[in-house]
Protein backbone atom coordinates (compact mmCIF):
# COMPACT_ATOMS: atom_id res chain seq x y z
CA UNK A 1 -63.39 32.56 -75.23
CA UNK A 2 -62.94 36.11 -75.85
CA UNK A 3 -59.95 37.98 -75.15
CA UNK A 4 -60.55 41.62 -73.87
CA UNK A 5 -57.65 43.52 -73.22
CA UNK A 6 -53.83 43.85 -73.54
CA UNK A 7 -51.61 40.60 -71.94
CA UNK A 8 -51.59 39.22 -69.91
CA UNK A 9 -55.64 38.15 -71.76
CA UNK A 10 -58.53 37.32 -69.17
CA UNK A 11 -61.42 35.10 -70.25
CA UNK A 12 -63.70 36.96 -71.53
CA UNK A 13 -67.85 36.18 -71.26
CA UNK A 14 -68.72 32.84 -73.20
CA UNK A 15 -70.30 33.11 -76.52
CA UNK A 16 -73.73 32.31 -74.50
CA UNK A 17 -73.15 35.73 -73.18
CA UNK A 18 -72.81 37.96 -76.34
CA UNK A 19 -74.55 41.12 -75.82
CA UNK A 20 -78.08 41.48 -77.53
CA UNK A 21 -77.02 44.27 -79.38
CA UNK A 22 -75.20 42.47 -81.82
CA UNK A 23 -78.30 40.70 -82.82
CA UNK A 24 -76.04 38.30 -84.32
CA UNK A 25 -74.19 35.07 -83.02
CA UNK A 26 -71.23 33.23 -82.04
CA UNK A 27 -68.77 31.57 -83.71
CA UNK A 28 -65.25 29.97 -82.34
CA UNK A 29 -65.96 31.17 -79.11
CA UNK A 30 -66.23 35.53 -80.98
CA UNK A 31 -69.30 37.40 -81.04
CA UNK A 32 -70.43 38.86 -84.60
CA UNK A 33 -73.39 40.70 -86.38
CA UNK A 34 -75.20 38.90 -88.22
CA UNK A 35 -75.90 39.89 -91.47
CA UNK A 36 -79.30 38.58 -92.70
CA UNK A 37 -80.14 38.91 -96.58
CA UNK A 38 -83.36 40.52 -96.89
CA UNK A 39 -86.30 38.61 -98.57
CA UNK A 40 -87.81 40.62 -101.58
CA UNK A 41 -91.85 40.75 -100.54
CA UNK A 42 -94.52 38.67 -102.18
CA UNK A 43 -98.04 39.53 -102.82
CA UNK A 44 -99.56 38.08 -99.64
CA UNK A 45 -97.18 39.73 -97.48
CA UNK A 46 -99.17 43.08 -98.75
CA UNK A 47 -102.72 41.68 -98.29
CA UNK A 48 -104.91 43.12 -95.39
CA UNK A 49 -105.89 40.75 -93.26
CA UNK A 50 -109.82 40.77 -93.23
CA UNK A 51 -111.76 40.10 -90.13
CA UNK A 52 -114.23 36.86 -90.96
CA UNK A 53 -117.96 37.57 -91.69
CA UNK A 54 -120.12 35.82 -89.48
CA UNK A 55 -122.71 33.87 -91.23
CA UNK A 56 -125.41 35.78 -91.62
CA UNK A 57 -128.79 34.82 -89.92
CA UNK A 58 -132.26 36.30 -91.81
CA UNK A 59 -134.55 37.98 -89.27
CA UNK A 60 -138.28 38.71 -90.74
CA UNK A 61 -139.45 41.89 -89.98
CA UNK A 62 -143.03 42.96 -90.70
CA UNK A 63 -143.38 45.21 -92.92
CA UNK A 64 -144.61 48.84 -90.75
CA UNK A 65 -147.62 50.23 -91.76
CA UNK A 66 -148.40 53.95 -91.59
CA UNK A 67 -151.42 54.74 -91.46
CA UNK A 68 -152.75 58.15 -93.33
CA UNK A 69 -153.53 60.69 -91.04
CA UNK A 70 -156.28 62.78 -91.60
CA UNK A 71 -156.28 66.92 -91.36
CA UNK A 72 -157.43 68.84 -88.30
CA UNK A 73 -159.95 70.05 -88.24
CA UNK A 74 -160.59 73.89 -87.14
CA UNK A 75 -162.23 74.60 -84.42
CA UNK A 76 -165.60 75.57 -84.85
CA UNK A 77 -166.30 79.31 -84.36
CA UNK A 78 -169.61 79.20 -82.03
CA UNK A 79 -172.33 81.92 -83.15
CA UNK A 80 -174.86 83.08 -80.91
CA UNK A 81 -177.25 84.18 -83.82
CA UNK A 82 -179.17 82.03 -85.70
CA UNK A 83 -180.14 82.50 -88.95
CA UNK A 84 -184.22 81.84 -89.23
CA UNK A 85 -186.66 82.04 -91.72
CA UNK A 86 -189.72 83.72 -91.81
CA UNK A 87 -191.71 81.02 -91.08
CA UNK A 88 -189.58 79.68 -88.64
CA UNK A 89 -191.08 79.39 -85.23
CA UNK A 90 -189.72 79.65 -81.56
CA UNK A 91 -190.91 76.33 -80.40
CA UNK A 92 -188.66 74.86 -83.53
CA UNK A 93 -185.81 76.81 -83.66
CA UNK A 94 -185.05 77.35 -79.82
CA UNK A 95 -183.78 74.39 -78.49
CA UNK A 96 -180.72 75.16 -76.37
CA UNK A 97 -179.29 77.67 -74.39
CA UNK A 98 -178.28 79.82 -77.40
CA UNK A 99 -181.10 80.87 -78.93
CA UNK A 100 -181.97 83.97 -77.83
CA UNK A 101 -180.62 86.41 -80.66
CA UNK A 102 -182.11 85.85 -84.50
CA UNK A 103 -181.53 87.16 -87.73
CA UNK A 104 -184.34 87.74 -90.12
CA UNK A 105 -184.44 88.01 -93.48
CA UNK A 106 -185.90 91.06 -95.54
CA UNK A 107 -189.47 90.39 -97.15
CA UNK A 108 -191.12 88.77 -94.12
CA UNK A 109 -194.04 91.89 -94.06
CA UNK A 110 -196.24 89.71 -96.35
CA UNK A 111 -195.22 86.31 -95.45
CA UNK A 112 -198.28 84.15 -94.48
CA UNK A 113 -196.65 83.11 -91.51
CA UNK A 114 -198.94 82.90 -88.05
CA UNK A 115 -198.50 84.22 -85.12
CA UNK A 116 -200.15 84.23 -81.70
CA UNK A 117 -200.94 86.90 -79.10
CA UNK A 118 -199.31 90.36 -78.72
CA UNK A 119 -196.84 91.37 -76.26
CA UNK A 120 -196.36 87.97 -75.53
CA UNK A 121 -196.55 85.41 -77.97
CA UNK A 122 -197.20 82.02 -78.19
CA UNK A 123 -194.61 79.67 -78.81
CA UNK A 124 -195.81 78.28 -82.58
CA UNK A 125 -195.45 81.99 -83.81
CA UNK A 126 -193.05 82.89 -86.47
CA UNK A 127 -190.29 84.67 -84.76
CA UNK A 128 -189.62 87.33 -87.66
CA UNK A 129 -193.40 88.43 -88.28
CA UNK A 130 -193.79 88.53 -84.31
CA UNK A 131 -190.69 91.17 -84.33
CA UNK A 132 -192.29 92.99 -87.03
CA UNK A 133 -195.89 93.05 -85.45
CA UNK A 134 -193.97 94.43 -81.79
CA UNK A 135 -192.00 96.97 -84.07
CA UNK A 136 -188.56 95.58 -83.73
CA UNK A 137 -188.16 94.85 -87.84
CA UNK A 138 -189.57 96.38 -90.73
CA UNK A 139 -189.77 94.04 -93.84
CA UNK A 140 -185.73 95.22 -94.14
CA UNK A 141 -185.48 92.61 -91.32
CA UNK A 142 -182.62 92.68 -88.79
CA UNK A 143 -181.77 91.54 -85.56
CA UNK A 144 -183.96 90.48 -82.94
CA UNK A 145 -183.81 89.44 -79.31
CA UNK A 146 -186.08 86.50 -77.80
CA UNK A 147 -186.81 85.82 -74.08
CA UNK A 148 -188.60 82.80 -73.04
CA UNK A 149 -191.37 82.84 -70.84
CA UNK A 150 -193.24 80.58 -69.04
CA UNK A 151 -197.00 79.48 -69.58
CA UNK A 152 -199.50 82.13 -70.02
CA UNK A 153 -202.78 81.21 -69.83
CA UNK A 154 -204.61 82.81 -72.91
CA UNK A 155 -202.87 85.18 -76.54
CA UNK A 156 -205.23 88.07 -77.85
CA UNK A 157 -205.06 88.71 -81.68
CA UNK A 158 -204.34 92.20 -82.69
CA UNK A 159 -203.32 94.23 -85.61
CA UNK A 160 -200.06 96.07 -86.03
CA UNK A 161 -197.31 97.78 -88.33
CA UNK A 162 -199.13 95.56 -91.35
CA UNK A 163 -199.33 92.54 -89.31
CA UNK A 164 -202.57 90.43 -88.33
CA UNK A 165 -202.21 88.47 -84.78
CA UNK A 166 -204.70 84.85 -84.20
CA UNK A 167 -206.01 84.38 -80.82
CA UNK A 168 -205.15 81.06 -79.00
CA UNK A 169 -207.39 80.54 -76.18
CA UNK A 170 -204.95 77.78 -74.49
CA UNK A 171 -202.36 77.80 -72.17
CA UNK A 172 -199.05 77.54 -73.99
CA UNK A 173 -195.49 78.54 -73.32
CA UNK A 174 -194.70 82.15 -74.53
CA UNK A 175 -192.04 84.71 -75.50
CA UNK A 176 -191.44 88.27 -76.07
CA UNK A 177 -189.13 89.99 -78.52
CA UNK A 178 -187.07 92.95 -78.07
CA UNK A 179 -184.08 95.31 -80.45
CA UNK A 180 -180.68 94.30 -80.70
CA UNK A 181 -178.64 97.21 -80.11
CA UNK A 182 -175.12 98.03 -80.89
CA UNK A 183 -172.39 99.60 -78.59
CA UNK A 184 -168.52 100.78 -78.76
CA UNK A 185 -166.12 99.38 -76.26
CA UNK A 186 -162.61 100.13 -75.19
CA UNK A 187 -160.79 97.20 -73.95
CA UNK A 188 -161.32 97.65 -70.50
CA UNK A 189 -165.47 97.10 -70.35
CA UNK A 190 -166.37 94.04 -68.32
CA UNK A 191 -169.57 92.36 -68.52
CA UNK A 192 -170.60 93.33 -65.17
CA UNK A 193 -170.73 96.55 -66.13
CA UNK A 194 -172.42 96.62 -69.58
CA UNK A 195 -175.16 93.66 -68.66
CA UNK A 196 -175.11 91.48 -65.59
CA UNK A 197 -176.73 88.29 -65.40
CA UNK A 198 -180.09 88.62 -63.93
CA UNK A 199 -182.83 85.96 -64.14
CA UNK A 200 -184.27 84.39 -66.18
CA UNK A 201 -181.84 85.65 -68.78
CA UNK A 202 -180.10 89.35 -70.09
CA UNK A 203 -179.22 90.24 -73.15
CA UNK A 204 -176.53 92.65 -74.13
CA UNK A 205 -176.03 94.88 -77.23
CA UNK A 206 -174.01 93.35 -80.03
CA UNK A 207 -170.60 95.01 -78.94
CA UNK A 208 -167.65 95.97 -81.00
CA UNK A 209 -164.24 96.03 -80.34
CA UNK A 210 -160.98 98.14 -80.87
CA UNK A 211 -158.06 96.64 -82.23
CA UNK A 212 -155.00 96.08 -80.33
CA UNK A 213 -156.59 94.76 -77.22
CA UNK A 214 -154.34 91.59 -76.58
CA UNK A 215 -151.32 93.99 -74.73
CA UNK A 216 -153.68 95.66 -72.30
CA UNK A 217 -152.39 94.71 -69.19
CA UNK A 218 -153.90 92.59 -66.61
CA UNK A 219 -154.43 94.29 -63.96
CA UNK A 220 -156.45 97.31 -66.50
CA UNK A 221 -157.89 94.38 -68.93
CA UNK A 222 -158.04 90.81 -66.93
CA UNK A 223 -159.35 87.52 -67.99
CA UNK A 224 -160.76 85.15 -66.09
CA UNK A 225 -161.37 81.33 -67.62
CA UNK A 226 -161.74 79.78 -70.88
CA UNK A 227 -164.64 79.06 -72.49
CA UNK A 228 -167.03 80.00 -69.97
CA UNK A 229 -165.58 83.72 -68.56
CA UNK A 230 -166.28 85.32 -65.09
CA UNK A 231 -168.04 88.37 -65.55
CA UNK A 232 -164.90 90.99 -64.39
CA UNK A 233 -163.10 90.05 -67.48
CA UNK A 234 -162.58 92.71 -70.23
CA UNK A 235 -165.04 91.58 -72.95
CA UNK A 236 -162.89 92.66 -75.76
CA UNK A 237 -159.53 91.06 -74.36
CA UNK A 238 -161.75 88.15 -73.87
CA UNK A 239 -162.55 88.03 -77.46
CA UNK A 240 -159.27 87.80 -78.54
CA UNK A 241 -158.40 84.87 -76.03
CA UNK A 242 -161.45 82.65 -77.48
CA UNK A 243 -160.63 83.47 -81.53
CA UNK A 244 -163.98 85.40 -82.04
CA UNK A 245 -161.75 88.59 -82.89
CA UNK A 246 -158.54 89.05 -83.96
CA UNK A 247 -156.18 91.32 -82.30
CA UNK A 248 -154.99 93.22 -85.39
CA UNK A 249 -158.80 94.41 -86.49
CA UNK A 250 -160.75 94.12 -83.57
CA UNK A 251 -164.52 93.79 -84.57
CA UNK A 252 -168.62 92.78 -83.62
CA UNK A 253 -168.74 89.95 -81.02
CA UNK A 254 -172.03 89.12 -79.23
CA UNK A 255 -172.24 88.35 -75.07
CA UNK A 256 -174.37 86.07 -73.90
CA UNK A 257 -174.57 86.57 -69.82
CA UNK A 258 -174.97 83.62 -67.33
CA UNK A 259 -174.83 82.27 -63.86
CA UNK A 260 -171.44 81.74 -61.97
CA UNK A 261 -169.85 79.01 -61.76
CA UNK A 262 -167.74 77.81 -58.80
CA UNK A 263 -164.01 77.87 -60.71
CA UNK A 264 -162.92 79.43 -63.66
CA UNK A 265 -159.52 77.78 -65.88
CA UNK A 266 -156.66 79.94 -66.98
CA UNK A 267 -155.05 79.01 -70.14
CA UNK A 268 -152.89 80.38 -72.89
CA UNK A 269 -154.82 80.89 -76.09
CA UNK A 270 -153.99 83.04 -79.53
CA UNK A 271 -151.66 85.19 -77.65
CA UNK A 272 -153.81 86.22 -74.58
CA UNK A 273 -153.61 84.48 -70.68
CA UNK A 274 -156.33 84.10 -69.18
CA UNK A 275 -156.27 83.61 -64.83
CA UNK A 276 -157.64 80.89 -62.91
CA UNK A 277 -160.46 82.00 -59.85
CA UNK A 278 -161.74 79.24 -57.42
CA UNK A 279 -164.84 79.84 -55.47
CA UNK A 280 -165.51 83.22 -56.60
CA UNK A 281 -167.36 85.40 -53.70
CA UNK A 282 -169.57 87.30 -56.11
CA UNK A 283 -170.08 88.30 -59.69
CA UNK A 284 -171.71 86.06 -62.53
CA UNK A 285 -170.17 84.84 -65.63
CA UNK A 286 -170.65 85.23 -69.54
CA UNK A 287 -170.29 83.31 -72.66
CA UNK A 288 -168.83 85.23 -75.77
CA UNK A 289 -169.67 84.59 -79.53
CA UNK A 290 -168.56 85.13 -83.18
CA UNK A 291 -170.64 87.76 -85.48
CA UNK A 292 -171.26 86.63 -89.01
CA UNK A 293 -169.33 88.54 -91.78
């Protein structure tokens, strides 16, 4: 064993018992270091050990198919005023709830267009000569307003402003005609109190609007709906909320006045929001419209 110390020697630990420190071993009963000779490296020993690829399995995957998308589409610009002819006639051209404001062309003095009646005229008369026989339109032609009446019983020819009216002896729907006129606003006229809807129908002058409308506040300049407006909305604000103007120019926009209806939709459109009303106590409503350039 090993000796530790001066004599008289104790036993020391066996050689089982070297310390691990030494990292060595024992031999004749002494702990030593072993020395180990160092192995010069090989190739492999530098090699990075590379995880195994997992055999592959093929998945089919259809091919995905896009589809070509088409472009909006703007929305259409709605015009109240139709564009006629001057042998176009009220019974053909007035078919919805929109035709009530015409635009004639220049020349129609001499056109050999008929026409029915006077003050009220039959339904199969050409719109343009009828405006020119009431004195609306010269043969410069213009703008003219048309109200629908009911059945009247019997037309009476007469001559006027270079124009030659036929009798009709027949019952047959009628209508009368009447001069677009034009009017300034500021951005705070409502409908209500330019041209309130009244029955069977109203018309209101072709308006036109100031720029800048849009930042009017609400409570000077409210809207009320979309689409359809109530009739305490500011007509001009209004115009800029359904695209017929823009804000920067202002410009002409046509009214069209109708009934209520029983709740109008607030929404956010081209800068402007409008305000929702439900069941309205009083007041009518209005439809707004583009003027032709």
């Amino acid at each position: 064993g090993n000796w530790i110390g001066e004599a008289p020697y104790r036993t020391g630990r066996p050689c089982s018992e070297c310390p691990p420190k030494y990292g060595g071993g024992c031999k004749n009963n002494l702990c030593y270091r072993e020395t180990y000779g160092q192995k010069p490296e090989t190739d492999d020993m530098n090699e990075v050990e590379v995880a195994p690829i997992p055999d592959e399995k093929h998945v089919w995957v259809s091919p995905r198919v896009i589809k070509p998308t088409k472009p909006k589409k703007d929305s259409p610009v709605n015009h109240m005023t139709q564009v006629v002819k001057c042998d176009t006639k009220m019974k053909d051209k007035c078919k919805g709830s929109t035709c009530n404001r015409y635009q004639c062309p220049a020349g129609c003095l001499h056109s050999g267009a008929k026409i029915f009646g006077t003050l009220f005229y039959e339904s199969a008369s050409s719109i343009c000569r009828a405006a020119i026989h009431y004195g609306i339109l010269d043969d410069r032609g213009g703008l003219v307003d048309v109200t629908r009446n009911g059945k009247v019983p019997f037309f009476v020819k007469s001559e006027r402003n270079g124009v030659q009216s036929l009798s009709k002896y027949k019952a047959s729907s009628s209508f009368t005609v009447s001069k677009v006129k034009v009017q300034d606003l500021d951005c705070y006229t409502t409908v209500a109190q330019l041209c309130p809807y009244e029955k069977p129908g109203t018309h209101c002058p072709r308006v036109r609007c100031p720029a800048h409308c849009k930042d009017e506040p609400s409570y000077w300049a409210p809207v009320f709906g979309s689409n359809i407006y109530a009739d305490t909305s500011s007509i001009c604000k209004t115009a800029v909320h359904a695209g017929v103007i823009r804000n920067e120019s202002g410009g002409y926009v046509d009214v069209m006045p109708v009934d209520k209806k029983k709740t109008y939709v607030g929404s956010l459109r081209n800068g402007v929001q409008s305000e929702s009303l439900r069941t309205p106590r009083d007041g009518k409503a209005f439809r707004i419209f583009a003027v032709r350039q």
